[in-house]
N, C-alpha and C. Protein backbone atom coordinates (compact mmCIF):
# COMPACT_ATOMS: atom_id res chain seq x y z
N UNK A 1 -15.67 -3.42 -20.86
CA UNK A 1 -15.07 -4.33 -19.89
C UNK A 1 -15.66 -4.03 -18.51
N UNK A 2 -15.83 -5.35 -17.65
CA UNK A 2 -16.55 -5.14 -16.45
C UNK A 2 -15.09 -4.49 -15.15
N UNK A 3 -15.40 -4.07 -14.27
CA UNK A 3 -14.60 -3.71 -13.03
C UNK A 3 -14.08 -4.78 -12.63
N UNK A 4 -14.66 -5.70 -12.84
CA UNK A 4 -14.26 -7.25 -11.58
C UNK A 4 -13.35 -7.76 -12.67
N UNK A 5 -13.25 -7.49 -13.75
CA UNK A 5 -12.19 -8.26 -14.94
C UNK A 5 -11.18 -7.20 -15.20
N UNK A 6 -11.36 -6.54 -14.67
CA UNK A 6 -10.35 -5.36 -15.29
C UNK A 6 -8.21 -6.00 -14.33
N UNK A 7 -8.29 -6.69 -13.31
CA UNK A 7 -7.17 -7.05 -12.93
C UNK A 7 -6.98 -7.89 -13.63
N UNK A 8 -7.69 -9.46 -14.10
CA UNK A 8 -7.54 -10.82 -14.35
C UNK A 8 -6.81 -9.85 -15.61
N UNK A 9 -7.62 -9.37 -16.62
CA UNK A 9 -7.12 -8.74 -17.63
C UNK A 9 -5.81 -8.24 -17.81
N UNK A 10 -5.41 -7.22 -16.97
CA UNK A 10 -3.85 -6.63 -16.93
C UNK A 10 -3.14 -7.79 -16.55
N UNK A 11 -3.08 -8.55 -15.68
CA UNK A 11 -2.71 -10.07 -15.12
C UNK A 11 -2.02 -10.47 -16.50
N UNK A 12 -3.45 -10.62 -17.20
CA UNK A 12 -2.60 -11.32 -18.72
C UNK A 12 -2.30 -10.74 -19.81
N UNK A 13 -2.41 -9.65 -20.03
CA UNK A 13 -1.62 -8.42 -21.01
C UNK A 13 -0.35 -8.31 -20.55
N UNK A 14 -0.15 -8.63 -18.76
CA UNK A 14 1.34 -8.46 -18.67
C UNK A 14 2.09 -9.48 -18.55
N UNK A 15 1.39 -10.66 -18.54
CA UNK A 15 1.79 -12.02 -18.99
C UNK A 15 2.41 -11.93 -20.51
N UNK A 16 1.12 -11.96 -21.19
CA UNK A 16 1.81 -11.93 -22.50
C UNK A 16 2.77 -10.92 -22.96
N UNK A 17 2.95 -9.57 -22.48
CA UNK A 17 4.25 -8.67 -22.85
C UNK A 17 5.18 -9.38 -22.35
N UNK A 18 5.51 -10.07 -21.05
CA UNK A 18 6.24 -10.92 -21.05
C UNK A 18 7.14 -11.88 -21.39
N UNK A 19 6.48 -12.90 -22.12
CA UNK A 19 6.49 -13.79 -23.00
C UNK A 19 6.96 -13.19 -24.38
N UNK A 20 6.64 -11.84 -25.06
CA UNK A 20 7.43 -11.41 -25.98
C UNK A 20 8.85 -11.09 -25.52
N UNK A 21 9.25 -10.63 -23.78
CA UNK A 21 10.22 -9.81 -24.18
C UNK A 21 10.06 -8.97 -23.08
N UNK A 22 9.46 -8.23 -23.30
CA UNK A 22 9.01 -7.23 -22.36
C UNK A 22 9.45 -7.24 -20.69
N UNK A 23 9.44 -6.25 -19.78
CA UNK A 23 9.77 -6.30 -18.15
C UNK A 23 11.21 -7.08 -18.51
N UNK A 24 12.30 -7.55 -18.91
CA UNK A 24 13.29 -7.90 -19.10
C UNK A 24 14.62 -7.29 -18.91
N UNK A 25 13.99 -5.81 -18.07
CA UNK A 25 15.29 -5.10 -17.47
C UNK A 25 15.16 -5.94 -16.14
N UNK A 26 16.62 -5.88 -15.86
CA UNK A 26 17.73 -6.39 -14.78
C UNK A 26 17.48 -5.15 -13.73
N UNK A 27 15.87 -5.02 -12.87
CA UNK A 27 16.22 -3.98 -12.14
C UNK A 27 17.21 -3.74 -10.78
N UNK A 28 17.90 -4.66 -10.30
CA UNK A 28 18.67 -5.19 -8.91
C UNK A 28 19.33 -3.98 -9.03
N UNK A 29 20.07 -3.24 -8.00
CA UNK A 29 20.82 -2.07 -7.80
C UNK A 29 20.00 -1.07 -8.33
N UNK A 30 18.67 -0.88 -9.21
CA UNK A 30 18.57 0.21 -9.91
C UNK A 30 18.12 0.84 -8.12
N UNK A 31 18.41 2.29 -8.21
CA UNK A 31 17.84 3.20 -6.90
C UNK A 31 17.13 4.31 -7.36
N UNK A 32 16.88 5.08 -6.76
CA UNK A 32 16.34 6.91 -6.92
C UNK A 32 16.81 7.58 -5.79
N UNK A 33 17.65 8.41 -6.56
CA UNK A 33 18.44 9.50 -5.24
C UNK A 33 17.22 10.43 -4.42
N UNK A 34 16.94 10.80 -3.49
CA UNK A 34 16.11 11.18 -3.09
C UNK A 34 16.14 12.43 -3.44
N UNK A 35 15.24 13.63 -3.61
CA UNK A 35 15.67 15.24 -4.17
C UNK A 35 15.34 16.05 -3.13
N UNK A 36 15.94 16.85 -2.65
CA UNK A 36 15.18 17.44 -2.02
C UNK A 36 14.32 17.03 -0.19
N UNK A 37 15.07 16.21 0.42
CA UNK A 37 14.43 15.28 1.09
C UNK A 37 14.35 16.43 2.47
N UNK A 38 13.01 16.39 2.72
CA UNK A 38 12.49 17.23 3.99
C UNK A 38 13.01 16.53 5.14
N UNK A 39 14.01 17.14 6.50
CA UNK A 39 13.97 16.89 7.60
C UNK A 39 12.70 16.41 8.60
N UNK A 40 13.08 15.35 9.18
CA UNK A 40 12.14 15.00 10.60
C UNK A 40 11.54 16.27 11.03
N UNK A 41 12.85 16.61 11.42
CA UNK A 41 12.40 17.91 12.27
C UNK A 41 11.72 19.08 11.90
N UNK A 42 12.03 19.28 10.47
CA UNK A 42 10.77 20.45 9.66
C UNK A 42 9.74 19.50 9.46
N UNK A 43 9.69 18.53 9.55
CA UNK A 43 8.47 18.07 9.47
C UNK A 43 7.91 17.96 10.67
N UNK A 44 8.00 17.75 11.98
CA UNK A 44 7.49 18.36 12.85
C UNK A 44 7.39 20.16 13.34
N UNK A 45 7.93 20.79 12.71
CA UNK A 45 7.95 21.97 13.14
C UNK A 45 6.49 22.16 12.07
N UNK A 46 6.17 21.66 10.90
CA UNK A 46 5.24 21.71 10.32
C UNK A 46 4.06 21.41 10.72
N UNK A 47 3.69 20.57 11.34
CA UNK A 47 2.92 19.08 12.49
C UNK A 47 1.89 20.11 13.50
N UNK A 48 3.06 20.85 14.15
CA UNK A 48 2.32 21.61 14.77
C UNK A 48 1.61 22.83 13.99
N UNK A 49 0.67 23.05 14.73
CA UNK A 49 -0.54 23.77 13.75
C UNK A 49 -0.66 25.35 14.69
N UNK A 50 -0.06 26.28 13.86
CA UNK A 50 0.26 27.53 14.46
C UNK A 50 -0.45 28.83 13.62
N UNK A 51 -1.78 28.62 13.77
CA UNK A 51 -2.54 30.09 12.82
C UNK A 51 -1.82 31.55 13.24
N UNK A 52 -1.74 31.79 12.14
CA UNK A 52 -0.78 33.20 12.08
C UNK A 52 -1.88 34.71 11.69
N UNK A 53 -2.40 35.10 13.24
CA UNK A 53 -3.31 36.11 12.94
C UNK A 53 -3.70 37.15 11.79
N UNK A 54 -2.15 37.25 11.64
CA UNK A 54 -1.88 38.69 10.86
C UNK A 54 -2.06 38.46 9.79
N UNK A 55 -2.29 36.95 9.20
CA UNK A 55 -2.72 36.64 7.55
C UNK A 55 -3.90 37.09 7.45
N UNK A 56 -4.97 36.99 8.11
CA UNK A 56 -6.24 37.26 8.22
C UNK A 56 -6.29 38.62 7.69
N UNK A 57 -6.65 38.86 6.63
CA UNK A 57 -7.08 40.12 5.90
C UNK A 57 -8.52 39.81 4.59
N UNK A 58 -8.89 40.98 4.34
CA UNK A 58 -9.62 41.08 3.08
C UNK A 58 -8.85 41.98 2.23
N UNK A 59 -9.24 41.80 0.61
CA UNK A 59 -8.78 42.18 -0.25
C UNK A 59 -9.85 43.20 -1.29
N UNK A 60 -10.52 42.85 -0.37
CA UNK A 60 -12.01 43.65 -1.33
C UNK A 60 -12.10 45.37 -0.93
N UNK A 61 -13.07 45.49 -1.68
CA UNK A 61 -13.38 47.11 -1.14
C UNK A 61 -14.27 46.71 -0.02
N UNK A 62 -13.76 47.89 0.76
CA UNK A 62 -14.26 47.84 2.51
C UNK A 62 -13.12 46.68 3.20
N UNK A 63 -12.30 46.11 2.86
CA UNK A 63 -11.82 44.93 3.31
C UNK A 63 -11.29 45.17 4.33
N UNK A 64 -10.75 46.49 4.73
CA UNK A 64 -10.94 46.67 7.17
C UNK A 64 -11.82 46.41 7.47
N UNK A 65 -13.45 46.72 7.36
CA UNK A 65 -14.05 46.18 8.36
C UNK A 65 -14.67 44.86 8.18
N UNK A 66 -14.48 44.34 6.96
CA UNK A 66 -14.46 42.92 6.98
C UNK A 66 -13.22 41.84 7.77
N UNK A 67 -12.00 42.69 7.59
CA UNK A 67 -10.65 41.82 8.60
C UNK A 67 -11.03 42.41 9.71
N UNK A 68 -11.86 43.37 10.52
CA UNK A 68 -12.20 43.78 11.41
C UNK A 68 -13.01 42.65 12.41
N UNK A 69 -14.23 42.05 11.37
CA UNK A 69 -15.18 41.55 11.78
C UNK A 69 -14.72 40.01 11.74
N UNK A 70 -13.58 39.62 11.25
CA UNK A 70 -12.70 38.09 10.71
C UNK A 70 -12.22 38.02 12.19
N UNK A 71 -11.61 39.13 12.58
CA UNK A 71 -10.79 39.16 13.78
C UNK A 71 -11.31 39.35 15.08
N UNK A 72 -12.72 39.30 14.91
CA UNK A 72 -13.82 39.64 15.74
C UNK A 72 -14.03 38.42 16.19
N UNK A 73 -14.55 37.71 15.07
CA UNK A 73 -15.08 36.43 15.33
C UNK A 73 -13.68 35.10 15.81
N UNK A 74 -13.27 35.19 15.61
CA UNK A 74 -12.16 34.76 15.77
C UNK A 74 -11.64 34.32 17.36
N UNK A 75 -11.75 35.88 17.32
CA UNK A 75 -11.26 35.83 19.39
C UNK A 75 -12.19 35.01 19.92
N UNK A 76 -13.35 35.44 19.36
CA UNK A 76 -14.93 34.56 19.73
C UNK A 76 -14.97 33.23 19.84
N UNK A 77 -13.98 32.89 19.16
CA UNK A 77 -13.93 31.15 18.81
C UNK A 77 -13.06 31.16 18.90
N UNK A 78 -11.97 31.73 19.37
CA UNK A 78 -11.07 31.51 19.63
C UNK A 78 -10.48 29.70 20.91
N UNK A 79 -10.97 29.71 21.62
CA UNK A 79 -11.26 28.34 22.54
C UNK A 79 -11.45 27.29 21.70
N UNK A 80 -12.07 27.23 20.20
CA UNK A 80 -12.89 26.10 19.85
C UNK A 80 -11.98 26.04 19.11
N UNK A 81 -11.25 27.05 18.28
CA UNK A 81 -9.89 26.47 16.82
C UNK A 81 -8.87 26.38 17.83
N UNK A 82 -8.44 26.61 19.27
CA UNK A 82 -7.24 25.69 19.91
C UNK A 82 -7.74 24.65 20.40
N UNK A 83 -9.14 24.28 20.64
CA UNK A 83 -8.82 22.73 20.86
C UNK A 83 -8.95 21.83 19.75
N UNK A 84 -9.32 22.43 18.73
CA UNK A 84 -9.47 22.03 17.12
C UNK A 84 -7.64 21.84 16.48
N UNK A 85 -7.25 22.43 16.61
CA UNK A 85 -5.62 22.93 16.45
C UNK A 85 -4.94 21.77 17.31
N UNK A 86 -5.28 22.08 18.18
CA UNK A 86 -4.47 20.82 19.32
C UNK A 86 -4.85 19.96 18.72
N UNK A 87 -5.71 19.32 18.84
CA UNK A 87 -6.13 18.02 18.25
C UNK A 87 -5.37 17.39 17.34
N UNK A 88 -5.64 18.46 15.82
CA UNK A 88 -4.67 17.91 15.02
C UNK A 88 -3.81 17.78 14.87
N UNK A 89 -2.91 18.80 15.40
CA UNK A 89 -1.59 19.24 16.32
C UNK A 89 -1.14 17.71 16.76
N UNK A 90 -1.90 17.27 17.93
CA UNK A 90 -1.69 16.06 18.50
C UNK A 90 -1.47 14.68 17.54
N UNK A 91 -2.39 14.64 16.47
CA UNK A 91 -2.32 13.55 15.64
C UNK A 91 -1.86 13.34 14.71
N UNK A 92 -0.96 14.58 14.01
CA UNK A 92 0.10 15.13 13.11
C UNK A 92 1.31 14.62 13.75
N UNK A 93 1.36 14.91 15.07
CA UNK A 93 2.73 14.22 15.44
C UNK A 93 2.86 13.09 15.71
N UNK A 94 1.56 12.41 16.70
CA UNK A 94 1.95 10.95 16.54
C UNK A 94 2.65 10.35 15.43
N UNK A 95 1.46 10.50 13.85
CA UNK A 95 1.63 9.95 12.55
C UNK A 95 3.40 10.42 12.59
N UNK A 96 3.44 11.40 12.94
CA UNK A 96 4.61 11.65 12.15
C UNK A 96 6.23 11.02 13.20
N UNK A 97 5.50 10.54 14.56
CA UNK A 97 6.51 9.80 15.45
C UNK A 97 6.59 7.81 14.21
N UNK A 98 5.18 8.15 14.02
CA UNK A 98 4.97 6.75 13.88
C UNK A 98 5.90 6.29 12.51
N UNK A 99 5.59 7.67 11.51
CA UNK A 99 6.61 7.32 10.29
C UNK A 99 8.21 7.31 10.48
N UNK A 100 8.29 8.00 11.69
CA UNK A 100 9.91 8.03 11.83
C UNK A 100 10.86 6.94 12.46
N UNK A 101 9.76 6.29 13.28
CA UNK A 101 9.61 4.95 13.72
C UNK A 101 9.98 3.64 13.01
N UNK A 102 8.99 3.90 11.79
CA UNK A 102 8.98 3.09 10.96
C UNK A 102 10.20 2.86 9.74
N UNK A 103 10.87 4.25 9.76
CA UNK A 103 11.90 4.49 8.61
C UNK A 103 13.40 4.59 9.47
N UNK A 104 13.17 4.22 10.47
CA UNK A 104 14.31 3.67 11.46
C UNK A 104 14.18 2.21 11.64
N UNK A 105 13.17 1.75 11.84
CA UNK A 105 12.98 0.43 11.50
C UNK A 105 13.57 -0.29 10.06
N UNK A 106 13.15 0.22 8.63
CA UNK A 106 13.27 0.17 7.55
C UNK A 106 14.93 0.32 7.33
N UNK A 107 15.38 0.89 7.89
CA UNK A 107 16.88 1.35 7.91
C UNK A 107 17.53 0.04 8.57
N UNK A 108 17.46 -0.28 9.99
CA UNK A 108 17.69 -1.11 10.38
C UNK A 108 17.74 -2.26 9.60
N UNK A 109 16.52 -2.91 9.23
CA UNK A 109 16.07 -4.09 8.24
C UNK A 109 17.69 -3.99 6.99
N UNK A 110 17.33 -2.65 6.63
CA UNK A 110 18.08 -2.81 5.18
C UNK A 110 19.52 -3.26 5.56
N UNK A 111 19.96 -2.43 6.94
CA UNK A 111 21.63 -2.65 6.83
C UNK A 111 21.75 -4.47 7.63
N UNK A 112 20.53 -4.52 7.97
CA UNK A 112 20.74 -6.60 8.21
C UNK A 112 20.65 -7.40 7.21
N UNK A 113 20.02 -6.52 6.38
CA UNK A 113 19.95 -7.09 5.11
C UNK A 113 21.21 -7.31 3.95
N UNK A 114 21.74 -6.29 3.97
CA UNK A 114 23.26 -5.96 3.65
C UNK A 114 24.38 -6.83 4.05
N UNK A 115 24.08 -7.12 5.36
CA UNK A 115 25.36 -7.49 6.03
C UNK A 115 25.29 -9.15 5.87
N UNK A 116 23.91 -9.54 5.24
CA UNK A 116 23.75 -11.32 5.00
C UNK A 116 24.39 -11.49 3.67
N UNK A 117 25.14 -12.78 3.76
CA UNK A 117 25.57 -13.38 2.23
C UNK A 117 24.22 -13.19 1.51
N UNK A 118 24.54 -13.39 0.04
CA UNK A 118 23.53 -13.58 -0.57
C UNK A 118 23.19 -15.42 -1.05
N UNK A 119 22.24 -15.00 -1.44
CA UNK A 119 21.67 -16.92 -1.19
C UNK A 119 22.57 -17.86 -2.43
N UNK A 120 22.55 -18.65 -1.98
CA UNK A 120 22.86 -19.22 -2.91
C UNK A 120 22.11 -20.15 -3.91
N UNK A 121 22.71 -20.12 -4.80
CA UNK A 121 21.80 -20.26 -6.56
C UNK A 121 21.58 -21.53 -6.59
């Protein structure tokens, strides 16, 4: 089967399951409780991008003066991974103003949505 036929195809495999029967659950009310649902706010405390020196180790033999020479270079460049850090830092939070934005929006919508009769048949 070619790529460019591969939708038209499912299109009508799920046509015809259809037509037997098939997709014939009543999904209206079905939901999914959310599990586990991460805070805004840990999700910005996440956003920001905070390298934690003291991870910086080796595990090998000799591995001091290899975390020696990690921690060397480091300070060295140190200037270039905070404006690297910031950066993403910076665009981690927008995204993440922008999704919170959006799921306050989404909230909104739903409870106007709620509060309309439903149509009539």
């Amino acid at each position: 089967m070619e790529p460019e036929r591969a939708l038209e195809l499912a299109r009508e495999r799920a046509a015809a399951a259809r037509a037997r029967g098939a997709y014939a659950d009543d999904l209206r009310g079905f939901a999914i409780a959310p599990t586990d649902r991460i805070s805004t706010e840990q999700l910005m405390e996440w956003a920001v991008i905070e390298p934690d020196e003291t991870l910086m180790r080796s595990t090998r033999r000799l591995g001091a003066p290899i975390t020696w020479f990690k921690r060397l270079l480091l300070r060295g460049l140190q200037q270039h991974f905070n404006e690297l850090t910031s950066q993403q830092s910076r665009f981690n939070l927008h995204v993440l103003v922008h999704v919170a934005e959006l799921e306050d929006r989404v909230r909104r919508l739903e409870e106007e949505a709620a509060r309309r009769p439903p149509p009539a048949p």
